[in-house]
N, C-alpha and C. Protein backbone atom coordinates (compact mmCIF):
# COMPACT_ATOMS: atom_id res chain seq x y z
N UNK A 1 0.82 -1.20 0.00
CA UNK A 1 0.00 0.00 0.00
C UNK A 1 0.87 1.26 0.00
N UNK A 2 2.32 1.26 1.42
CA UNK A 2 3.00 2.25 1.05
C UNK A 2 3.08 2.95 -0.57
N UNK A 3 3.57 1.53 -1.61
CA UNK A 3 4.20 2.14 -2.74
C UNK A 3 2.65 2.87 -3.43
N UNK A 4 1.98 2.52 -3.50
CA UNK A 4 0.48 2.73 -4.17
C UNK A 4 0.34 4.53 -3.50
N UNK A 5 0.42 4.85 -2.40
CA UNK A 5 0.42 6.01 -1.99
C UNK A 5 1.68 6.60 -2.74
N UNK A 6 2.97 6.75 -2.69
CA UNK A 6 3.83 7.18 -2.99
C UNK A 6 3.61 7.55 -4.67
N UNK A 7 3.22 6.47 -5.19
CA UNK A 7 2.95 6.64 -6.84
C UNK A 7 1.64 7.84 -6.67
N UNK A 8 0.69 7.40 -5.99
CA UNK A 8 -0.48 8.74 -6.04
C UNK A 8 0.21 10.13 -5.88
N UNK A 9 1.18 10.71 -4.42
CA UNK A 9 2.11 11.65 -4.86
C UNK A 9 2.60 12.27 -5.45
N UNK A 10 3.44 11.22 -6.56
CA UNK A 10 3.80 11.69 -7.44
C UNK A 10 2.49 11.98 -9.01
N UNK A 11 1.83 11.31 -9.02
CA UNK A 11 0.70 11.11 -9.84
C UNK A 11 0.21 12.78 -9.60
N UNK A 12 -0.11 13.06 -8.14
CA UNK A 12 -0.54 14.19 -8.08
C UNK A 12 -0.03 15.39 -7.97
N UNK A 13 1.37 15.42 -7.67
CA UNK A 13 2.24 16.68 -8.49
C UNK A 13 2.39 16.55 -9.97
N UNK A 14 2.20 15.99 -10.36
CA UNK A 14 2.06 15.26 -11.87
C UNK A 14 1.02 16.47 -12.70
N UNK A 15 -0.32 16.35 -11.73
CA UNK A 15 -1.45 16.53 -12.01
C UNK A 15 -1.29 18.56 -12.01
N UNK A 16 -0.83 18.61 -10.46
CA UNK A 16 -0.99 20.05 -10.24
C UNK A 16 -0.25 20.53 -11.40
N UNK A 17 1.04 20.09 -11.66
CA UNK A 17 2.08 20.88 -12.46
C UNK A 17 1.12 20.85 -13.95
N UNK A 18 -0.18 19.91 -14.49
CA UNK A 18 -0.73 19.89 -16.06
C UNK A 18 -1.64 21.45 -15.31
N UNK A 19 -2.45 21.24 -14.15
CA UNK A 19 -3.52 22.01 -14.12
C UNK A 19 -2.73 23.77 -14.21
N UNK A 20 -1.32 23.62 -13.52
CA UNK A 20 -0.68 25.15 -13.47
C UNK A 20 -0.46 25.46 -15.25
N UNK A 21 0.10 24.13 -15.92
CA UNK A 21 0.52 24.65 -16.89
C UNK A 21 -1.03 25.15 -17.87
N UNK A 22 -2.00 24.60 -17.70
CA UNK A 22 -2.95 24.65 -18.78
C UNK A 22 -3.69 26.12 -18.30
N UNK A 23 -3.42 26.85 -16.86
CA UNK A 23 -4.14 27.65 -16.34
C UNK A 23 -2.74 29.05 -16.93
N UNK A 24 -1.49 28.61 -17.39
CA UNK A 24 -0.40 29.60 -17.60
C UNK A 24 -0.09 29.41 -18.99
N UNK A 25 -1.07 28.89 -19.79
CA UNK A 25 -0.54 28.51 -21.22
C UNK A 25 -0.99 29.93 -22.31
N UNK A 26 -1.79 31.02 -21.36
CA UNK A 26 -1.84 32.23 -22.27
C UNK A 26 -0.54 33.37 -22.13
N UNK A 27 0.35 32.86 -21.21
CA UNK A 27 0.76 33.80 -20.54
C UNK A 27 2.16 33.28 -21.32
N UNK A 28 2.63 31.66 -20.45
CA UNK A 28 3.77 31.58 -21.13
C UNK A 28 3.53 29.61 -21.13
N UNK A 29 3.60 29.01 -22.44
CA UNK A 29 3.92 27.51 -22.91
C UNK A 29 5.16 26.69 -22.08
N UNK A 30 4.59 26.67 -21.10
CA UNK A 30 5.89 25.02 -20.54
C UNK A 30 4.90 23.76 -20.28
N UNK A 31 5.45 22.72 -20.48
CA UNK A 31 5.08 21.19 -20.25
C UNK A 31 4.37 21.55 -18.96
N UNK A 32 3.49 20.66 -18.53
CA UNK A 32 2.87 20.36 -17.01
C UNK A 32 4.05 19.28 -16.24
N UNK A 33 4.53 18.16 -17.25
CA UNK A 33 5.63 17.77 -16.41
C UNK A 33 6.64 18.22 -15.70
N UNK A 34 7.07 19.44 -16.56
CA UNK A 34 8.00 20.18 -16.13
C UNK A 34 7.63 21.04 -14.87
N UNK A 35 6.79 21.46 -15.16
CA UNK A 35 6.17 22.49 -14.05
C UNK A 35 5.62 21.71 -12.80
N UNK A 36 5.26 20.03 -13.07
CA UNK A 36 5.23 18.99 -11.92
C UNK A 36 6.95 18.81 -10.92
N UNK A 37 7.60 18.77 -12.13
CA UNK A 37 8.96 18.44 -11.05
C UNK A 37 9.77 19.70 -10.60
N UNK A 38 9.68 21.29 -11.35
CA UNK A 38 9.70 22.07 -10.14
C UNK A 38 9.30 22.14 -8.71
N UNK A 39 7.84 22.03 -9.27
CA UNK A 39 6.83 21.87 -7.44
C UNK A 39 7.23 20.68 -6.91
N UNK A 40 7.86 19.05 -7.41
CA UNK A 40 8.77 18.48 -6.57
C UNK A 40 9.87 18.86 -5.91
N UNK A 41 10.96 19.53 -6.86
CA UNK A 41 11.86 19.77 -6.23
C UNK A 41 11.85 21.03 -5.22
N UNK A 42 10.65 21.54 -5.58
CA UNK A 42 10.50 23.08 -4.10
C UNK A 42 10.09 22.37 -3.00
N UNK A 43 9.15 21.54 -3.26
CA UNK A 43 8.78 21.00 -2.32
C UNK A 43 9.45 19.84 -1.00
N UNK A 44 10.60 19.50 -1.75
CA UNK A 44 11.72 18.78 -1.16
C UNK A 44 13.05 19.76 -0.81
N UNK A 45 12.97 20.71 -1.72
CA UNK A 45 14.08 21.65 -1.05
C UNK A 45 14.04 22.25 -0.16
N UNK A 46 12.34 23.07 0.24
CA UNK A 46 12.12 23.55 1.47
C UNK A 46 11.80 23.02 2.38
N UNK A 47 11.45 21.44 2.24
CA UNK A 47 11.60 20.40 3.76
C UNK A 47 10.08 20.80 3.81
N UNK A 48 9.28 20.72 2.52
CA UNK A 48 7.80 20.41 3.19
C UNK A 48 6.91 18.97 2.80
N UNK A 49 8.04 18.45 2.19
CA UNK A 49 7.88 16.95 1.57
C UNK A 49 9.11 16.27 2.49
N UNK A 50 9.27 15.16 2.60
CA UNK A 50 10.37 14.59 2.98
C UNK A 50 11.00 13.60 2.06
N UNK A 51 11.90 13.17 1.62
CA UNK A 51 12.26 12.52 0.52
C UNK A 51 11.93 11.04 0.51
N UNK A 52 12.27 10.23 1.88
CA UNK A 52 11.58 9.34 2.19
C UNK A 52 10.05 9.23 1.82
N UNK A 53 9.07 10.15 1.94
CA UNK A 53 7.68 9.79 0.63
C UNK A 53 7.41 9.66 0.02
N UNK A 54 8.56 9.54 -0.83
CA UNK A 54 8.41 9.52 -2.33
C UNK A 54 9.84 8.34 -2.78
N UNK A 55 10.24 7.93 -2.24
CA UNK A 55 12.00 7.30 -1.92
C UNK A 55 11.80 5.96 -3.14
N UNK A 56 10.75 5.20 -2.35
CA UNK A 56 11.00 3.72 -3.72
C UNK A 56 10.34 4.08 -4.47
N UNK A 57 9.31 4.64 -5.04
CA UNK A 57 8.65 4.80 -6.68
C UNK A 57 9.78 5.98 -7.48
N UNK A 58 10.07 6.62 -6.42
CA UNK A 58 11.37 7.26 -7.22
C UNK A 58 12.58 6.48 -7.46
N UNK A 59 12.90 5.43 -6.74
CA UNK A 59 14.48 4.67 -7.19
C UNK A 59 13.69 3.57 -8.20
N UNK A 60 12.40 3.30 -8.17
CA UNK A 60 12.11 1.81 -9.08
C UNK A 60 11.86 3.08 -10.49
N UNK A 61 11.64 4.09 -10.56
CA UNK A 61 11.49 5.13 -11.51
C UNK A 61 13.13 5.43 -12.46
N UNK A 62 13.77 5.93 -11.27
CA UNK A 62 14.92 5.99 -12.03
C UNK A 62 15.91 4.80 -12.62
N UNK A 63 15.64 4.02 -11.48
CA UNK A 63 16.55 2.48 -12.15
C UNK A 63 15.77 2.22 -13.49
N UNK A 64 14.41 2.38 -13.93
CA UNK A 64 13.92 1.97 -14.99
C UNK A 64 13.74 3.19 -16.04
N UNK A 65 14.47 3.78 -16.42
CA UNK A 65 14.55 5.21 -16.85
C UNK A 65 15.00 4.87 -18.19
N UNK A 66 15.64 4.28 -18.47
CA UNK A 66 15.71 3.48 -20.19
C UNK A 66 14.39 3.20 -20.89
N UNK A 67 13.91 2.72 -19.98
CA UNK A 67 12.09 2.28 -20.59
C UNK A 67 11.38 3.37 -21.46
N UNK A 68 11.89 4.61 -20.49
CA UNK A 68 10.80 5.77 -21.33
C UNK A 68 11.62 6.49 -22.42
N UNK A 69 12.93 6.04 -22.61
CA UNK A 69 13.55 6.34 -23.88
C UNK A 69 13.47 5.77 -25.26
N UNK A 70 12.45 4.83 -24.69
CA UNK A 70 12.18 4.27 -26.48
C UNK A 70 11.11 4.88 -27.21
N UNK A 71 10.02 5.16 -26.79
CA UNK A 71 8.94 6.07 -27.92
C UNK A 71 9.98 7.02 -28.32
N UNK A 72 10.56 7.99 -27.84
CA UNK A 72 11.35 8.93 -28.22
C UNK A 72 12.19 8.41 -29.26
N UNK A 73 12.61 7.31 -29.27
CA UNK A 73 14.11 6.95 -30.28
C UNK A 73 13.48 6.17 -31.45
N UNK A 74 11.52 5.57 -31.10
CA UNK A 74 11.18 5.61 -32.17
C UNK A 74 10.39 6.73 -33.15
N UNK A 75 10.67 7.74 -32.50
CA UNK A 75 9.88 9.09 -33.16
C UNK A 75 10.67 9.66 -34.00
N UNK A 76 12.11 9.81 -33.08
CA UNK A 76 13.61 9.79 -34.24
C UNK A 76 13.59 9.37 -35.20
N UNK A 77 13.24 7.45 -35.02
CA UNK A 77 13.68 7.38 -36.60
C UNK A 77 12.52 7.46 -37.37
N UNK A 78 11.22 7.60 -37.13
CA UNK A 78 10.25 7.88 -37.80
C UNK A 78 10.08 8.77 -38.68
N UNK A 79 11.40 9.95 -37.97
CA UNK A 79 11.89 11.48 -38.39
C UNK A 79 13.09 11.40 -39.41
N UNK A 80 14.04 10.66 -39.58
CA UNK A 80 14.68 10.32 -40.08
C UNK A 80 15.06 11.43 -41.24
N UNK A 81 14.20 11.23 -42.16
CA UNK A 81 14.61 12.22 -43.61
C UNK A 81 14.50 13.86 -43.03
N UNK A 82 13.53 13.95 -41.97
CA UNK A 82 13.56 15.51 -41.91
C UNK A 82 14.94 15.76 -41.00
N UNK A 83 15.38 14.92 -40.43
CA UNK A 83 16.83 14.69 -39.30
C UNK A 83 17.93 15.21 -40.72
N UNK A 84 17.60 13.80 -41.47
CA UNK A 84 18.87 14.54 -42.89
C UNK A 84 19.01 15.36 -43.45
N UNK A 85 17.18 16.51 -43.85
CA UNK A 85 17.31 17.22 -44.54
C UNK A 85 18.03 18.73 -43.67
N UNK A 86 18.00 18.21 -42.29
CA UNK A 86 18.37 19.69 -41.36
C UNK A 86 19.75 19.01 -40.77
N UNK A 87 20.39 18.02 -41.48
CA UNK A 87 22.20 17.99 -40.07
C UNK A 87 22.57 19.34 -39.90
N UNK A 88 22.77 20.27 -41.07
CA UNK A 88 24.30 20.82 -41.07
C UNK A 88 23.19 21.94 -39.88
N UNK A 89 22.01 22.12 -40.04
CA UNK A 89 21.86 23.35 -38.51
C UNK A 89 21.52 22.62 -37.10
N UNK A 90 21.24 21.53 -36.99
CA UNK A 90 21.47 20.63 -36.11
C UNK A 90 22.90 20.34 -35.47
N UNK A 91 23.57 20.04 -36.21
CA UNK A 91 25.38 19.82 -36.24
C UNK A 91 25.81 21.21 -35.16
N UNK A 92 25.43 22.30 -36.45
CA UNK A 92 26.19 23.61 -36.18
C UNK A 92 25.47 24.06 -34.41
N UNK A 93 24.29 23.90 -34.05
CA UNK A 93 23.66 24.41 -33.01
C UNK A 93 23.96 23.74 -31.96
N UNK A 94 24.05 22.05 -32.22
CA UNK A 94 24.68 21.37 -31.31
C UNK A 94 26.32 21.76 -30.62
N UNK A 95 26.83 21.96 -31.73
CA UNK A 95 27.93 22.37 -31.65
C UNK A 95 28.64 23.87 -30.73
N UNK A 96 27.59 24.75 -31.03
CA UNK A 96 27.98 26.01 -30.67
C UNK A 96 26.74 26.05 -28.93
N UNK A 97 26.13 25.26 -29.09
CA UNK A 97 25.45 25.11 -27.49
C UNK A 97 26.48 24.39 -26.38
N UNK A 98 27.20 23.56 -27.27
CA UNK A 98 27.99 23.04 -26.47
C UNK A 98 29.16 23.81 -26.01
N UNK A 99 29.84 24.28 -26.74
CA UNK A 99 30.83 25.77 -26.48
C UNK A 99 30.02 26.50 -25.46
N UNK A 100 29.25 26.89 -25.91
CA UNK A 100 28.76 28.07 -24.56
C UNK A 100 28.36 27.54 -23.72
N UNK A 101 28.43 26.40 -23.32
CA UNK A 101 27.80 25.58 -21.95
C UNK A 101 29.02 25.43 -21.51
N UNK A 102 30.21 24.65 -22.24
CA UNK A 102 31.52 24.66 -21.55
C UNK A 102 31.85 25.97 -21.06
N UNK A 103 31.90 26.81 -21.68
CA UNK A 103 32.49 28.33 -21.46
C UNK A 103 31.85 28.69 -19.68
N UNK A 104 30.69 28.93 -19.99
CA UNK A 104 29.36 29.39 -19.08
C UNK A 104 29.76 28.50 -17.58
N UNK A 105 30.12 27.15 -17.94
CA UNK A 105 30.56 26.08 -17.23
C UNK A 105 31.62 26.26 -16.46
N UNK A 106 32.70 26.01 -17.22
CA UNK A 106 33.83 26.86 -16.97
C UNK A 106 34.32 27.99 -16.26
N UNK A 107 33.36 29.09 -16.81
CA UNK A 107 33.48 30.62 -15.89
C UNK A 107 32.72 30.08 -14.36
N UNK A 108 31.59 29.31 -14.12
CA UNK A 108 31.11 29.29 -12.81
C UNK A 108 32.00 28.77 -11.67
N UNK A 109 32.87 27.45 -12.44
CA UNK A 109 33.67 27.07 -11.48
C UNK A 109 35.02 27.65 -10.89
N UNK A 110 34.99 28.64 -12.01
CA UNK A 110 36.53 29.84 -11.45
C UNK A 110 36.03 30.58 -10.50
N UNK A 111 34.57 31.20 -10.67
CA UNK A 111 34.35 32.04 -9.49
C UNK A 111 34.10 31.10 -8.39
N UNK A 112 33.56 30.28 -8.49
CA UNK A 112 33.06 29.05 -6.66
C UNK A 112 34.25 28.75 -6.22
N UNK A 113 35.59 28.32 -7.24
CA UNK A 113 36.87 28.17 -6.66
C UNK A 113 37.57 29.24 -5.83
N UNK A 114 37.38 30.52 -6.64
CA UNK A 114 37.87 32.26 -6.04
C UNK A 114 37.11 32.84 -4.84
N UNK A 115 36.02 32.14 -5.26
CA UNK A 115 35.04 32.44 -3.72
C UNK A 115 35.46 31.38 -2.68
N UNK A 116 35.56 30.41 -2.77
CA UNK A 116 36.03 29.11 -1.61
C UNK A 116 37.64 29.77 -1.31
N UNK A 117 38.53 30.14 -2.03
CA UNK A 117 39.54 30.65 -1.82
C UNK A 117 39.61 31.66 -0.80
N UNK A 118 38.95 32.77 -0.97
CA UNK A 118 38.48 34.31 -0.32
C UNK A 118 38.06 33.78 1.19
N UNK A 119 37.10 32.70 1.22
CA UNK A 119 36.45 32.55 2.53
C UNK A 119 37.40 31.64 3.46
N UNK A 120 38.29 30.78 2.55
CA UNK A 120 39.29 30.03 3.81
C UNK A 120 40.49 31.28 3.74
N UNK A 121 40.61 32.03 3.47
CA UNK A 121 41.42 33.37 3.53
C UNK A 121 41.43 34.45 4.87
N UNK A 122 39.83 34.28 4.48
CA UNK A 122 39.32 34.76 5.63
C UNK A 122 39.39 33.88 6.99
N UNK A 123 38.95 33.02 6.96
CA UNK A 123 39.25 31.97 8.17
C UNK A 123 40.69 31.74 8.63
N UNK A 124 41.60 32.14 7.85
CA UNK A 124 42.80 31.88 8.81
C UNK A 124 43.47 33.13 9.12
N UNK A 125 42.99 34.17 8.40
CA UNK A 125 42.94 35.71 9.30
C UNK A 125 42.23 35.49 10.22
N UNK A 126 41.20 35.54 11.11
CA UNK A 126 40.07 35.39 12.18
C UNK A 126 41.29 34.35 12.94
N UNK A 127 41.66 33.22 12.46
CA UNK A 127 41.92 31.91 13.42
C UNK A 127 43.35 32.24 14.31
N UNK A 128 44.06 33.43 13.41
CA UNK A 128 45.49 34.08 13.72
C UNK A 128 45.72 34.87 14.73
């Protein structure tokens, strides 16, 4: 019964995140899934869910997370000729998203390093 509750949970942030998105779809277009696993993850970040409520339909979820990659990989190849007729802006976008994610990437961890630097800096001025 635990797991049967736990799946309802999630079933029903599921639900809120379709009803937010279909009530915000004049304003601005995101998935209801998406807008379901924000309100999960707020809801677990501010400690008003506990993670344990949701713990095994989420690990039997993610261990089985291959499963929901196949409609997708058969829609791909279903897509196939329109995939060929667009590589080279596919290629090129892939390509240049990936640069600016490294870059973007890159720059965050120089400052968290310069900032972790600054603050044990500080700590052994104070400790002196």
């Amino acid at each position: 019964m635990k797991i049967f509750n736990q799946l309802g949970i999630i079933l029903g942030i599921w639900a809120v995140g379709e009803l937010v998105s279909s009530l915000l779809s004049n304003i601005i277009t995101m998935p209801g899934t998406i807008i379901g696993m924000i309100i999960l993850f707020l809801l677990l970040q501010f400690k008003i869910m506990k993670e344990e409520t949701i713990k095994d339909v989420a690990d039997f979820l993610l261990g089985n997370m291959a499963i929901f990659f196949v409609p997708a990989g058969v829609s791909l190849i279903n897509s196939l000729g329109l995939i060929t007729e667009n590589m080279l802006v596919l290629l090129l976008s892939g390509t240049v998203a990936t640069i600016i994610i490294m870059i973007v990437t890159g720059k965050i961890v120089e400052i968290m390093i310069n900032k972790k630097d600054i603050s044990s800096e500080d700590k052994d001025e104070k400790s002196a």
